[in-house]
Structure formats: structure tokens, C-alpha cells
N, C-alpha and C. Protein backbone atom coordinates (compact mmCIF):
# COMPACT_ATOMS: atom_id res chain seq x y z
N UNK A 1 144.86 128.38 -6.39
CA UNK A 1 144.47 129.37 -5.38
C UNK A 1 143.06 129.07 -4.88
N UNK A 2 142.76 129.22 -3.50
CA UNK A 2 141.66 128.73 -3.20
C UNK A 2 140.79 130.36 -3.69
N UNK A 3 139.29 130.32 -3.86
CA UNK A 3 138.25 131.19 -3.89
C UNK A 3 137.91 131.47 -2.29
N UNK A 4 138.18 131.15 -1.16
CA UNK A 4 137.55 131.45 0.08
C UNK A 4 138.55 132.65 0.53
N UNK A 5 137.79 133.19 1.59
CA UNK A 5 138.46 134.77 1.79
C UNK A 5 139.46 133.96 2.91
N UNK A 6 139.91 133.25 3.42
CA UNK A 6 140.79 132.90 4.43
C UNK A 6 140.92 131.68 4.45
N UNK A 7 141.69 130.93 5.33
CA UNK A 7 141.84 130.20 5.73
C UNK A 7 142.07 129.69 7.11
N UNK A 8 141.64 128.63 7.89
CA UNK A 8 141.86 128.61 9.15
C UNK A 8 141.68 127.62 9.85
N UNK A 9 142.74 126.86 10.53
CA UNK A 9 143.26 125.70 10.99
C UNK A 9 142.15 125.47 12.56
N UNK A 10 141.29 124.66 12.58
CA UNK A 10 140.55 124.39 14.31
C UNK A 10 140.87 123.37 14.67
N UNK A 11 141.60 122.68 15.25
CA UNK A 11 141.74 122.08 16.12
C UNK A 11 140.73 121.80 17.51
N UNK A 12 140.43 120.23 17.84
CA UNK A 12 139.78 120.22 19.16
C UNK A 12 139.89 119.09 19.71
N UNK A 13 140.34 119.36 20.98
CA UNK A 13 140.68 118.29 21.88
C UNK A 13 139.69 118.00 23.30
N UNK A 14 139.86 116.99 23.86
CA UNK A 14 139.12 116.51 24.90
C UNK A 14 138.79 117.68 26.15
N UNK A 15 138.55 118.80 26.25
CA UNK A 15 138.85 119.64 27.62
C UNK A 15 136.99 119.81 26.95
N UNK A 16 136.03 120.36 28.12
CA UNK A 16 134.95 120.56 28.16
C UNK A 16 134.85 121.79 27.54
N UNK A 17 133.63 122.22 26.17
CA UNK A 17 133.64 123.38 25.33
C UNK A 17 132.82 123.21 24.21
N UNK A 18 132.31 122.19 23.80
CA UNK A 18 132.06 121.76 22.22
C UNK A 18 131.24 123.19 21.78
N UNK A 19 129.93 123.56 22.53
CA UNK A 19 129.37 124.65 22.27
C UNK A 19 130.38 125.45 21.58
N UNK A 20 131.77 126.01 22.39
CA UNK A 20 132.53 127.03 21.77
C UNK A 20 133.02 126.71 20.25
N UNK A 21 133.54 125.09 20.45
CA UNK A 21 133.84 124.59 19.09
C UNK A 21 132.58 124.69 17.85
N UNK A 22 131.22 124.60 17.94
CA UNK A 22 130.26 124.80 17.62
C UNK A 22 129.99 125.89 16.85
N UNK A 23 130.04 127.01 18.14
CA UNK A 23 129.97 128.23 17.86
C UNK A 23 131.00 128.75 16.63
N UNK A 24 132.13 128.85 16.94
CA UNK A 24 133.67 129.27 15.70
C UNK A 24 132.98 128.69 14.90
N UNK A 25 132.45 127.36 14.29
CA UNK A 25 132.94 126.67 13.03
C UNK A 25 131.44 127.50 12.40
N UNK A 26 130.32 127.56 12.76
CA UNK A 26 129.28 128.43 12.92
C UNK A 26 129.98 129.99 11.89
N UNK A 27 130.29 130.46 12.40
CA UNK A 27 131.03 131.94 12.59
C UNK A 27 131.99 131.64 11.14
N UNK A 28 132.46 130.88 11.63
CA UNK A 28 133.87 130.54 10.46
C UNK A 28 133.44 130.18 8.76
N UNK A 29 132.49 129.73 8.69
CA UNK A 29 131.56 129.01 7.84
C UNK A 29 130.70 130.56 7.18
N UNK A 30 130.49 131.02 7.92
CA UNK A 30 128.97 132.50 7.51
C UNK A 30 130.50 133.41 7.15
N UNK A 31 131.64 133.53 7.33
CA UNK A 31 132.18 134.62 6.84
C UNK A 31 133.04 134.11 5.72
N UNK A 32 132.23 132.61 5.18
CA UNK A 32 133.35 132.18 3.78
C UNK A 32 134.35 131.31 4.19
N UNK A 33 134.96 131.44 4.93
CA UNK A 33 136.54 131.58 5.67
C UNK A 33 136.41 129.41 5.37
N UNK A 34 137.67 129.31 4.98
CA UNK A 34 137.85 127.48 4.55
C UNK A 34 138.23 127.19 6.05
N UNK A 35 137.75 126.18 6.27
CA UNK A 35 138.68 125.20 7.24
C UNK A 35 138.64 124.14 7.72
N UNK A 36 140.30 124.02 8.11
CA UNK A 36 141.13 122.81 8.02
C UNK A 36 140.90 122.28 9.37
N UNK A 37 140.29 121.25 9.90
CA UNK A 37 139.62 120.97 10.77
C UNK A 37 139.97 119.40 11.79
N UNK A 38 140.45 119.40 12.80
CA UNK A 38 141.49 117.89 13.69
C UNK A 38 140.33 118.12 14.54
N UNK A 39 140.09 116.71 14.64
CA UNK A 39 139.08 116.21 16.34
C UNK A 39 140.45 115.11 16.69
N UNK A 40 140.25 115.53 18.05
CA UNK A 40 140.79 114.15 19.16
C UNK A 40 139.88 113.41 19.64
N UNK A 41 140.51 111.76 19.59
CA UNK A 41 139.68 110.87 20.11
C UNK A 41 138.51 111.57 21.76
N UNK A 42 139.27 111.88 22.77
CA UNK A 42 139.27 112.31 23.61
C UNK A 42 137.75 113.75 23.48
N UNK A 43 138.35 114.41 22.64
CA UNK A 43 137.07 115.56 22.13
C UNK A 43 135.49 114.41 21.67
N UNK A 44 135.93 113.90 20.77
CA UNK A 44 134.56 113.01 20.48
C UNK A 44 133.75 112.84 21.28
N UNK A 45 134.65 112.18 22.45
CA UNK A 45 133.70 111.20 24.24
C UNK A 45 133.02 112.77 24.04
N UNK A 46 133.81 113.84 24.48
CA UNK A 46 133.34 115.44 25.37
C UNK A 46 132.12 115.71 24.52
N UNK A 47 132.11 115.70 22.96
CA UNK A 47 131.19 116.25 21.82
C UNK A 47 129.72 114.98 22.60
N UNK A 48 129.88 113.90 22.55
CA UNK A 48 128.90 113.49 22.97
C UNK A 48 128.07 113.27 24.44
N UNK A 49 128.89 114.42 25.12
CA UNK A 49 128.40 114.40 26.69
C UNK A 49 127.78 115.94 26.73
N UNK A 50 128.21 116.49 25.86
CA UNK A 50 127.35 117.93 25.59
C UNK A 50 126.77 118.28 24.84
N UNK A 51 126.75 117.48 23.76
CA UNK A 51 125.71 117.97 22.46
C UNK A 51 124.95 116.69 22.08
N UNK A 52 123.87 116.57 21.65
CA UNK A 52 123.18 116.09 21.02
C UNK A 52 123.95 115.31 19.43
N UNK A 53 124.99 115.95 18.69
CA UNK A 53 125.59 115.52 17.86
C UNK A 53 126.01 114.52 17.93
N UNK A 54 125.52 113.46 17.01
CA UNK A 54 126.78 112.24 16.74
C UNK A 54 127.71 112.15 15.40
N UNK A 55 128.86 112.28 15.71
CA UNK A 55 129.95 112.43 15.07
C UNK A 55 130.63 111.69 14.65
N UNK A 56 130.34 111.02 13.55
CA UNK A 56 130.86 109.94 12.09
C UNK A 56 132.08 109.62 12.15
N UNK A 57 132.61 108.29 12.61
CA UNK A 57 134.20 108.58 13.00
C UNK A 57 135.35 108.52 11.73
N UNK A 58 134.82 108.34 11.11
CA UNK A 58 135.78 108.28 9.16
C UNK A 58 135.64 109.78 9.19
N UNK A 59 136.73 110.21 8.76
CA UNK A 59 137.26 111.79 8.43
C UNK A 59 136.29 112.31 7.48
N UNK A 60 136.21 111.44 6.18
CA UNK A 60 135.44 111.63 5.34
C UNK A 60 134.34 112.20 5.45
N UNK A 61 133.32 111.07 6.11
CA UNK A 61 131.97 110.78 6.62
C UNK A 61 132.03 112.44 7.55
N UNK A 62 133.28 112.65 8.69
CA UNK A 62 132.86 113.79 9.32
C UNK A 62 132.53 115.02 8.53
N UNK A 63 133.64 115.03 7.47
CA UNK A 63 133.83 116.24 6.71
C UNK A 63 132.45 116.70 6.10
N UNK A 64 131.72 115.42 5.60
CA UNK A 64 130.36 115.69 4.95
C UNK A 64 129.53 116.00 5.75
N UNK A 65 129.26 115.23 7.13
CA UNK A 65 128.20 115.80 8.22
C UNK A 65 128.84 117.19 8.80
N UNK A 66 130.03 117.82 8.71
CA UNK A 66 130.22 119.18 9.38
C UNK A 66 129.61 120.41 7.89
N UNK A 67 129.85 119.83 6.88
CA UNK A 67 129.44 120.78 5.72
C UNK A 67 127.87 121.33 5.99
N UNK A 68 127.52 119.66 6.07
CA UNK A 68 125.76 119.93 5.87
C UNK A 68 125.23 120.64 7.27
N UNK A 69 125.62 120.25 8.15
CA UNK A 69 125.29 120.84 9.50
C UNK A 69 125.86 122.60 9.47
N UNK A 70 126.64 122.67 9.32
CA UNK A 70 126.91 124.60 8.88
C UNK A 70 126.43 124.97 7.62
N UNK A 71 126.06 124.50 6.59
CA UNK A 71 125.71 124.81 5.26
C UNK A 71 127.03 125.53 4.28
N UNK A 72 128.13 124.30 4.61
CA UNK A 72 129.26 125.00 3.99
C UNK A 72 129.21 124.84 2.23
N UNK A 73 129.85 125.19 2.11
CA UNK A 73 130.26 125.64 0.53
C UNK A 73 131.26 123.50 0.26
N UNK A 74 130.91 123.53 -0.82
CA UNK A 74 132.22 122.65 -1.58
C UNK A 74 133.17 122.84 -1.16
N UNK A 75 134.28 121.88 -0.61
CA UNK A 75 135.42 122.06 -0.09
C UNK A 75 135.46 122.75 1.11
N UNK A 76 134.84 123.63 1.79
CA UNK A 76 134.96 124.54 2.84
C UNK A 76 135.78 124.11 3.86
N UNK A 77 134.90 123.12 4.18
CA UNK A 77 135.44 122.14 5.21
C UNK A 77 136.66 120.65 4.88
N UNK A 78 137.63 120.76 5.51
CA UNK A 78 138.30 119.73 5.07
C UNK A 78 138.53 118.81 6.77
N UNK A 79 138.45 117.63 6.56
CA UNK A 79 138.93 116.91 8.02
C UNK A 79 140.00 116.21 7.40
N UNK A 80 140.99 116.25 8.61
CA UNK A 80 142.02 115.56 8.63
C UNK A 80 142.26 114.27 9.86
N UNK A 81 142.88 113.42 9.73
CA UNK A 81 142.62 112.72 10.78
C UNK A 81 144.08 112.31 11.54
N UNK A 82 143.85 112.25 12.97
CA UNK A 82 145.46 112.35 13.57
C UNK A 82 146.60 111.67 12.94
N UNK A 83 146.48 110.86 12.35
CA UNK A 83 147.36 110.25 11.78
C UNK A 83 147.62 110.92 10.17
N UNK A 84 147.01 111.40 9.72
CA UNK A 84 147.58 112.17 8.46
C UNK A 84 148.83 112.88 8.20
N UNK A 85 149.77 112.30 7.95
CA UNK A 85 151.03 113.03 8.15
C UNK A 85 150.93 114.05 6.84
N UNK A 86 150.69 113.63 5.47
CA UNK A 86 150.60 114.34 4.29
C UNK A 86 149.42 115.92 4.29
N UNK A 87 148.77 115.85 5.29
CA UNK A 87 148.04 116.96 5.28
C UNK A 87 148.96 118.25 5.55
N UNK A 88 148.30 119.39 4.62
CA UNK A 88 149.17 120.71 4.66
C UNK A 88 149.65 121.28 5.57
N UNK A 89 148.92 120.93 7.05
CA UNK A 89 149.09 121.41 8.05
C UNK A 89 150.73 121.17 9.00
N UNK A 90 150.77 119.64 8.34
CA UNK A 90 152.27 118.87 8.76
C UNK A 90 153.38 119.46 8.56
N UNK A 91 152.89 120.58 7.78
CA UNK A 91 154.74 120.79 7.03
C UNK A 91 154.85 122.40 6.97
N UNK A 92 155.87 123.27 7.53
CA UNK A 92 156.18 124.67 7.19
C UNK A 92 155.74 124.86 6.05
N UNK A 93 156.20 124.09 4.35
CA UNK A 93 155.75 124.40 3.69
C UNK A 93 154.73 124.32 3.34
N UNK A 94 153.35 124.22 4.00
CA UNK A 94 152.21 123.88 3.36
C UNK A 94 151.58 125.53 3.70
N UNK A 95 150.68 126.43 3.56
CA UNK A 95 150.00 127.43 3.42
C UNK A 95 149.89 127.86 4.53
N UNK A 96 150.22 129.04 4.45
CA UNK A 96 150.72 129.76 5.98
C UNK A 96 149.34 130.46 6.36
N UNK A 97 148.49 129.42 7.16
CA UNK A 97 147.20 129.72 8.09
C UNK A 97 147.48 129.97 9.23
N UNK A 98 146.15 130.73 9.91
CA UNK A 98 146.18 130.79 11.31
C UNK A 98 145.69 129.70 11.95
N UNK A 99 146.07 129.23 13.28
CA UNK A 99 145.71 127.99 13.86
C UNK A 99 145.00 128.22 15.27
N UNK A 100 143.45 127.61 15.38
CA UNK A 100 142.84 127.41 17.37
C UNK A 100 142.87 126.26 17.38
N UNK A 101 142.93 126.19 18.59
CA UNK A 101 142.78 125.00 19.31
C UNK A 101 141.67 125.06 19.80
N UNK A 102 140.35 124.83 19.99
CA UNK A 102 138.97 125.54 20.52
C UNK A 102 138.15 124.07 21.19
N UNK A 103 138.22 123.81 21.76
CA UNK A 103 139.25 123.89 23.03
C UNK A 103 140.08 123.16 23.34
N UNK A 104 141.09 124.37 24.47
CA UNK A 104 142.76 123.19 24.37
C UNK A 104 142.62 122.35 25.78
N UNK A 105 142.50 121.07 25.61
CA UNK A 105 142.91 120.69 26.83
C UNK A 105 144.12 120.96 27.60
N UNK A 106 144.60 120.35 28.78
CA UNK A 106 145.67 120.72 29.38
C UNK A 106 147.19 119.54 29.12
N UNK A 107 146.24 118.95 28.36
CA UNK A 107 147.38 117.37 27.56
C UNK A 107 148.00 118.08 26.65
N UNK A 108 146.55 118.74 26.04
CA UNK A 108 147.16 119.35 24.95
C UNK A 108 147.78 120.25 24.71
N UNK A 109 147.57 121.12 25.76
CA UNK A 109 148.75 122.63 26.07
C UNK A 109 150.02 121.87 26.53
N UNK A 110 150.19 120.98 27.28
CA UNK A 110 151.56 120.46 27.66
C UNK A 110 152.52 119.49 26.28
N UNK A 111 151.88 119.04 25.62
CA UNK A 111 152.50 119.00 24.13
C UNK A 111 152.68 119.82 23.37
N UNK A 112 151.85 120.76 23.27
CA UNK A 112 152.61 121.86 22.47
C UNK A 112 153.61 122.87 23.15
N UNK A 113 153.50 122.84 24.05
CA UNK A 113 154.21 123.07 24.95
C UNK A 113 156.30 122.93 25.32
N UNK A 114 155.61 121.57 24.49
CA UNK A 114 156.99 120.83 24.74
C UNK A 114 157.17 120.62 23.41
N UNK A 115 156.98 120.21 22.14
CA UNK A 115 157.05 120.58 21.41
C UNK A 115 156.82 118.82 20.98
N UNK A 116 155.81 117.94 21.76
CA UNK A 116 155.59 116.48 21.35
C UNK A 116 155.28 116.42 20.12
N UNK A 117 154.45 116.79 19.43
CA UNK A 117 154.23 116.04 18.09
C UNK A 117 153.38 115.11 18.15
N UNK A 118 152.78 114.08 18.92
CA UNK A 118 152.30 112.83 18.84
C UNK A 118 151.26 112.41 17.96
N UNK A 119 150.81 114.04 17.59
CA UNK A 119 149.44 113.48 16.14
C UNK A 119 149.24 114.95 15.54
N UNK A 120 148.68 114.77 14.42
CA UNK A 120 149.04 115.67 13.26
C UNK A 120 148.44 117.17 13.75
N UNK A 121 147.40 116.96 14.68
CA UNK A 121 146.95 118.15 15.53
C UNK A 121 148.06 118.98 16.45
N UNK A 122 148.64 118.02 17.00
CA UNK A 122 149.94 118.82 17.92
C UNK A 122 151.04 119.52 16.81
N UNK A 123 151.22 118.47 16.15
CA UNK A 123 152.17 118.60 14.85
C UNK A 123 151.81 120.32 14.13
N UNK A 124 150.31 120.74 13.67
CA UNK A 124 150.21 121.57 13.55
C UNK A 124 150.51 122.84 14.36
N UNK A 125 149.97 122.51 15.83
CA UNK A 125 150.73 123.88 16.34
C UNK A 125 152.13 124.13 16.39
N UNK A 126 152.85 122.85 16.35
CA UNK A 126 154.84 122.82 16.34
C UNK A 126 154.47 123.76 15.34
N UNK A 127 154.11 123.54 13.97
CA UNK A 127 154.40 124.23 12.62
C UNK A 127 154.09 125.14 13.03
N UNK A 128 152.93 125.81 13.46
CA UNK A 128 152.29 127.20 13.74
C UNK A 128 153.18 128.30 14.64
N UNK A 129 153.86 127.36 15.64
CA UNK A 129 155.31 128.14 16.71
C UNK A 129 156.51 128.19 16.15
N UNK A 130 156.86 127.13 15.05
CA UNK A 130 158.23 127.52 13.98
C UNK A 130 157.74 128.17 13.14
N UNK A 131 157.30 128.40 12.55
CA UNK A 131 156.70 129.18 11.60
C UNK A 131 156.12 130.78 12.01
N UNK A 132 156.21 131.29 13.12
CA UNK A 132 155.76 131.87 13.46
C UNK A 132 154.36 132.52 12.69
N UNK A 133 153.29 131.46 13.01
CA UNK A 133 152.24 131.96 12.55
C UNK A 133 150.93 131.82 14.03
N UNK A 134 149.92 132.62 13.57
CA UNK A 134 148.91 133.20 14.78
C UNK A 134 148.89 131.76 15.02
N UNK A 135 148.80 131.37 16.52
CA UNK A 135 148.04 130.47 16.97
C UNK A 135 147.54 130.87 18.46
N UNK A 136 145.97 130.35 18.42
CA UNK A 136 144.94 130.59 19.30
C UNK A 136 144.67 129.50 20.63
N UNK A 137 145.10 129.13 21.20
CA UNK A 137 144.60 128.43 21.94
C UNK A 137 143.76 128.66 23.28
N UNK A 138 142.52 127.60 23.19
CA UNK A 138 141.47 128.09 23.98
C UNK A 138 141.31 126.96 25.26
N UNK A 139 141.83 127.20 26.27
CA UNK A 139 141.73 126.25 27.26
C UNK A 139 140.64 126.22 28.83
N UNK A 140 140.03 125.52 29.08
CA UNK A 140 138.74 125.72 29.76
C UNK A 140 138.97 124.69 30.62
N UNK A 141 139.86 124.87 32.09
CA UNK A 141 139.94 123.83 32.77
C UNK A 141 140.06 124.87 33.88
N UNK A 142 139.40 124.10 35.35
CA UNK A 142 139.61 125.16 36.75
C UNK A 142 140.10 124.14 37.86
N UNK A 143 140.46 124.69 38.98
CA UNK A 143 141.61 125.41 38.63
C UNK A 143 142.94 125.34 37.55
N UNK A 144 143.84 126.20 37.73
CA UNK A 144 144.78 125.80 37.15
C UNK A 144 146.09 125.24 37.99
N UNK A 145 146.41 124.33 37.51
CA UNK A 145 147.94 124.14 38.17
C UNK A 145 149.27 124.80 38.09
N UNK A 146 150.46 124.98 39.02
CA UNK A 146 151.45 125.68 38.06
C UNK A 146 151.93 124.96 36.85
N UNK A 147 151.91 123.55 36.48
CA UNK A 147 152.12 123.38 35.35
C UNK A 147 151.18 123.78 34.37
N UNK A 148 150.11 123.72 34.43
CA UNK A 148 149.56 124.53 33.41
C UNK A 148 149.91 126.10 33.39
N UNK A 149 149.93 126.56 34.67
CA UNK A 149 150.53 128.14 34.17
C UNK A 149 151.94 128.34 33.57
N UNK A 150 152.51 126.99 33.74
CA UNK A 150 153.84 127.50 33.40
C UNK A 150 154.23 127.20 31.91
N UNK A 151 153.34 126.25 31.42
CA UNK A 151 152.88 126.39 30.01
C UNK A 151 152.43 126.96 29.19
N UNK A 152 151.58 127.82 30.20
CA UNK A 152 150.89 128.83 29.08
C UNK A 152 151.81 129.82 29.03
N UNK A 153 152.60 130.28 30.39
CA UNK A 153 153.92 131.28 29.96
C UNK A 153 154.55 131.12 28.79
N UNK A 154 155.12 129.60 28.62
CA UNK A 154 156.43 129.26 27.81
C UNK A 154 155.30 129.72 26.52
N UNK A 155 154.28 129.12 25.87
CA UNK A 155 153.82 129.41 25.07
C UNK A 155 153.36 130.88 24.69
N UNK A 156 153.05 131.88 25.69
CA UNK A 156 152.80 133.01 25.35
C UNK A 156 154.24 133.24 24.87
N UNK A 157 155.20 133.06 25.66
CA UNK A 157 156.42 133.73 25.12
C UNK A 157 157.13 132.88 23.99
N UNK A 158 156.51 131.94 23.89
CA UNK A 158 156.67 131.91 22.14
C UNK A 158 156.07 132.11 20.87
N UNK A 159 155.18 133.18 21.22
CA UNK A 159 154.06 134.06 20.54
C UNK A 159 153.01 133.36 20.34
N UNK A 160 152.61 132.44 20.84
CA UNK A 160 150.91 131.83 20.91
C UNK A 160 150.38 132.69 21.75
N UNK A 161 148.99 132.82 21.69
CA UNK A 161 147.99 133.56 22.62
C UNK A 161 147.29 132.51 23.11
N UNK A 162 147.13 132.63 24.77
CA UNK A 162 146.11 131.63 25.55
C UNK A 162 145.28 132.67 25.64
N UNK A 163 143.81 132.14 25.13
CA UNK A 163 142.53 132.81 24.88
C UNK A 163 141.70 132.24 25.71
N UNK A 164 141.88 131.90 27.63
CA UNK A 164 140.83 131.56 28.24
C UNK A 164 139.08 131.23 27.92
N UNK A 165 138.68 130.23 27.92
CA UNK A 165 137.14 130.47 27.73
C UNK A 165 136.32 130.75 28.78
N UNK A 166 136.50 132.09 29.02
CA UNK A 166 136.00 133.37 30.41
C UNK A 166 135.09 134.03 29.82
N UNK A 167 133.91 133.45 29.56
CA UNK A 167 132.94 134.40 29.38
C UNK A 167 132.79 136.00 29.83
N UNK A 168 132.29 137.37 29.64
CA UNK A 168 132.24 138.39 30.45
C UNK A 168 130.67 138.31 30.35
N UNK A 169 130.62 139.20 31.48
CA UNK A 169 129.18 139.32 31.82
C UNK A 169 128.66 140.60 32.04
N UNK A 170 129.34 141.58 31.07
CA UNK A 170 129.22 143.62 31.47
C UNK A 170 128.10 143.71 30.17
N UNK A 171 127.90 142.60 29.73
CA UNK A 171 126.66 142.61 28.16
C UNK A 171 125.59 141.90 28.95
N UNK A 172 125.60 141.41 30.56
CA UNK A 172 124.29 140.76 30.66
C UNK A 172 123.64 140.24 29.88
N UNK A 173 124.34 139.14 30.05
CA UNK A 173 123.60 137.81 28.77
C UNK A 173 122.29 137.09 29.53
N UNK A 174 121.95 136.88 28.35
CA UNK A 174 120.18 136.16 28.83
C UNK A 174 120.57 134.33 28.28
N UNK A 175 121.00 133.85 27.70
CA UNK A 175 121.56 132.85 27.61
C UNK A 175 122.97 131.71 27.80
N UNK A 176 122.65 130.67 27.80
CA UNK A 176 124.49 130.16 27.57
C UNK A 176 124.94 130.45 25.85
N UNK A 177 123.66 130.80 25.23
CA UNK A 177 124.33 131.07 23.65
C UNK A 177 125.23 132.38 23.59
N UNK A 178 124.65 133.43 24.37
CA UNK A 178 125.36 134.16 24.97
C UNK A 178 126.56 134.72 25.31
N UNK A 179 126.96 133.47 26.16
CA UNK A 179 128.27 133.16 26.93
C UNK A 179 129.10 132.95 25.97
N UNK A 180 128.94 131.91 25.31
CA UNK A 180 128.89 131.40 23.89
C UNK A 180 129.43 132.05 23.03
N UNK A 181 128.88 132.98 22.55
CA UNK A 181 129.27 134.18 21.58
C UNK A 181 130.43 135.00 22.08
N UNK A 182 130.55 135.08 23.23
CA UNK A 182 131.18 136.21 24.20
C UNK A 182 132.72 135.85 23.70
N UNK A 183 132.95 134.10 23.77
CA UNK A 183 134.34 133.93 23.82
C UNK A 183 134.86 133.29 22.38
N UNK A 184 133.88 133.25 21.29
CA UNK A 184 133.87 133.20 19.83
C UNK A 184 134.16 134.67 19.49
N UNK A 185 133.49 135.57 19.82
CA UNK A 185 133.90 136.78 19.12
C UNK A 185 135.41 137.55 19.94
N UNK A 186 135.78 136.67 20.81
CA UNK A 186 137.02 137.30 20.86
C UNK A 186 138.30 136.11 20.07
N UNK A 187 138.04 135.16 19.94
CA UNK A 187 138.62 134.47 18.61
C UNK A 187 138.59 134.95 17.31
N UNK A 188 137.57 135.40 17.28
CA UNK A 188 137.70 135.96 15.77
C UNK A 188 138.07 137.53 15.79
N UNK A 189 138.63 138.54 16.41
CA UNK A 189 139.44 139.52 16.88
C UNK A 189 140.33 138.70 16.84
N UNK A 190 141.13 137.98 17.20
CA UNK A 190 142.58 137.38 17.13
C UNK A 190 142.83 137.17 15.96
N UNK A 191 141.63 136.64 15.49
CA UNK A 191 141.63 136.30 13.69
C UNK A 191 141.68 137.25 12.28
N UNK A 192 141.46 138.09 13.26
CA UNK A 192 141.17 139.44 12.84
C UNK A 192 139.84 139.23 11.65
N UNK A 193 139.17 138.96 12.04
CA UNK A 193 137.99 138.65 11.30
C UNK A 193 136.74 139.58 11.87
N UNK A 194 136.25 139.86 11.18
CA UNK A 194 134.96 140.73 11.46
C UNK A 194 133.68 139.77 12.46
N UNK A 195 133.08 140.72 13.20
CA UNK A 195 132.09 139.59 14.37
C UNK A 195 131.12 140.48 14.47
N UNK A 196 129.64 139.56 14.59
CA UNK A 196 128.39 140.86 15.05
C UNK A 196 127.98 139.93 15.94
N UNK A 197 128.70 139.33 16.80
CA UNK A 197 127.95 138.57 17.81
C UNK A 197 127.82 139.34 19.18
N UNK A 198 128.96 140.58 19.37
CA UNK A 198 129.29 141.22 20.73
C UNK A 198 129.32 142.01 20.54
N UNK A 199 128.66 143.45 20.97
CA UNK A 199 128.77 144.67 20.42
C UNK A 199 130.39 145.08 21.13
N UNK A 200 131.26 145.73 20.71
CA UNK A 200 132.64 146.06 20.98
C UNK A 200 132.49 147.05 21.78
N UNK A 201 133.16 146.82 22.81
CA UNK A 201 133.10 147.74 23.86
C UNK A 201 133.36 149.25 23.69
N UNK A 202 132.59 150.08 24.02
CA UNK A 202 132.14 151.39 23.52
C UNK A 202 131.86 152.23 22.68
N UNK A 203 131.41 151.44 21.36
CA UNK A 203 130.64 151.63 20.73
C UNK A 203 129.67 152.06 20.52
N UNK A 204 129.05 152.32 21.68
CA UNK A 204 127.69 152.93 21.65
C UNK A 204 128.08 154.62 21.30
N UNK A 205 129.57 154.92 22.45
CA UNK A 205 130.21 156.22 22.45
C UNK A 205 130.73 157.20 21.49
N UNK A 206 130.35 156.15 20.13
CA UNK A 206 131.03 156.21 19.31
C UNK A 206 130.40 157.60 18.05
């Protein structure tokens, strides 16, 4: 039995976001919570056109630079790498987590979509839609096409949630950390996880 209060599958693919990806693992890390963690080739290029981070391409090597960079716990963090078929995530029977995609590209909404498989990241959300377990996906591309809308239909109606990364702006933010927070703390509401990044709307009323 693991000691961490949760568990929770992130996924991230090539669509522009790392900040958001940043932010969750941030968040995910300070509330205990373990996780099981896929980069796409494609995300890497994006991680190094927006962040300052350089990102160790051995799973291993990542797993240790994502620990030390959040200040995770032993084990917290696990990386898997696309080709890992044996990872828990591959199989119904492995531990029934919740799964994001943070952020989903539109490759990547159209494989899960369809139900491709092509690497152990897609593979996880198949499991996450047979299995009927939470999955989050966060997609940040403008406009949209009807194939992308018509993907995100098929997928809402096969109980995934598309979790736009739409900042709001009724909290008048003074930063992009901000913005930032805005669409992390509504991931972790899906997660049902506790958040003090956004005060919850009317709360003050309260």
C-alpha cells in the first residue's frame, strides 16, 4: 500500500502550457498526492521554448530532476517512458487513479479519441475511458476546428472532462502566475483535491 494520500496519473504532450504543467505538479507534490508522470517527445521541444528548464531525457535522470525541483518525497514521483508497456498505467488492472493530460494537444485528443494507443501515454487514457475512471484533459489550442470539437464531444460523452486552459479574469490577476493558478485550481476541483490558489467563488458571502 502506498503511504501518499492519492494518487495521480499527468500526462503531457506537445500543445503550448508547460507553466500549467508546472503549476499541477507544484500543487500535486505540496498536497502529498504520488505521481505517475508521461512527457511526449513533442512536449520536451514546447518545455524548452517556455521555460528555462532543461529536461534529462532518461526517465530515470527525469524522475530525479522533477523530485528535486518540487521537493518531492521518495518515490513521489515516478516517470514512465512512452514505450513502457509494463508500467501500471498500461493495464485495467493496475491501480485505479485519476488521469490529466496537462496539456492535451490536439494529436493527442484525436488518439484518445479514437482509441490509438500508439504510446503508453495514450494507452493510459484508453485504460482511464474503459475503466471508467476520472480523466482530465487540458487542451490549449485556438481556434478550434470541427474536428477538434467533435472530439471533445465523443470524449465528453464518454465521460472524460475537456478542462479548457481559459484562464478567468473576475479575480483580476496581477500576474501570468495568476492565470496560472486560475486553471490549476480548477484541475484540482476535478480531482477533488483541496486548492488555496483561487478563492472559490462566493466565498466571501459566506
Amino acid at each position: 500500500m502506498s503511504d501518499f494520500a492519492k494518487t495521480v496519473t499527468v500526462g503531457v504532450t506537445g500543445a503550448s502550457g508547460a507553466p500549467y504543467t508546472l503549476g499541477l505538479l507544484k500543487a500535486l507534490v505540496a498536497q502529498d498526492v504520488r505521481v505517475w508522470f508521461m512527457i511526449s517527445q513533442a512536449a520536451r521541444i514546447v518545455f524548452g521554448e517556455e521555460t528555462d528548464l532543461k529536461l534529462p531525457p532518461k526517465a530515470a535522470d527525469l524522475e530525479r530532476f522533477l523530485s528535486e525541483t518540487f521537493g518531492a518525497r521518495a518515490g513521489q514521483i515516478r516517470v514512465f517512458g512512452e514505450q513502457q508497456w509494463s508500467a501500471p498505467v498500461a493495464s485495467g488492472s493496475g491501480a485505479p487513479v485519476p488521469m490529466v493530460v496537462c496539456p492535451c494537444s490536439t494529436g493527442c485528443l484525436s488518439a484518445i479519441a479514437t482509441g490509438a494507443s500508439n504510446n503508453l501515454l495514450e494507452r493510459a487514457a484508453d485504460v482511464a475511458l474503459k475503466e471508467r475512471r476520472p480523466l482530465i484533459l487540458v487542451p490549449r489550442e485556438t481556434p478550434y476546428s470541427a474536428i477538434h470539437l467533435e472530439h471533445m464531444l465523443s470524449l465528453t460523452r464518454q465521460g472524460a472532462v475537456i478542462l479548457p486552459a481559459s484562464p478567468g479574469f473576475y479575480r483580476a490577476p496581477e500576474s501570468i502566475q495568476d492565470l496560472v493558478d486560475f486553471v490549476v485550481a480548477r484541475i484540482l476541483g476535478q480531482l477533488n483535491l483541496q486548492q488555496d490558489l483561487v478563492p472559490r467563488w462566493g466565498a466571501r458571502h459566506e
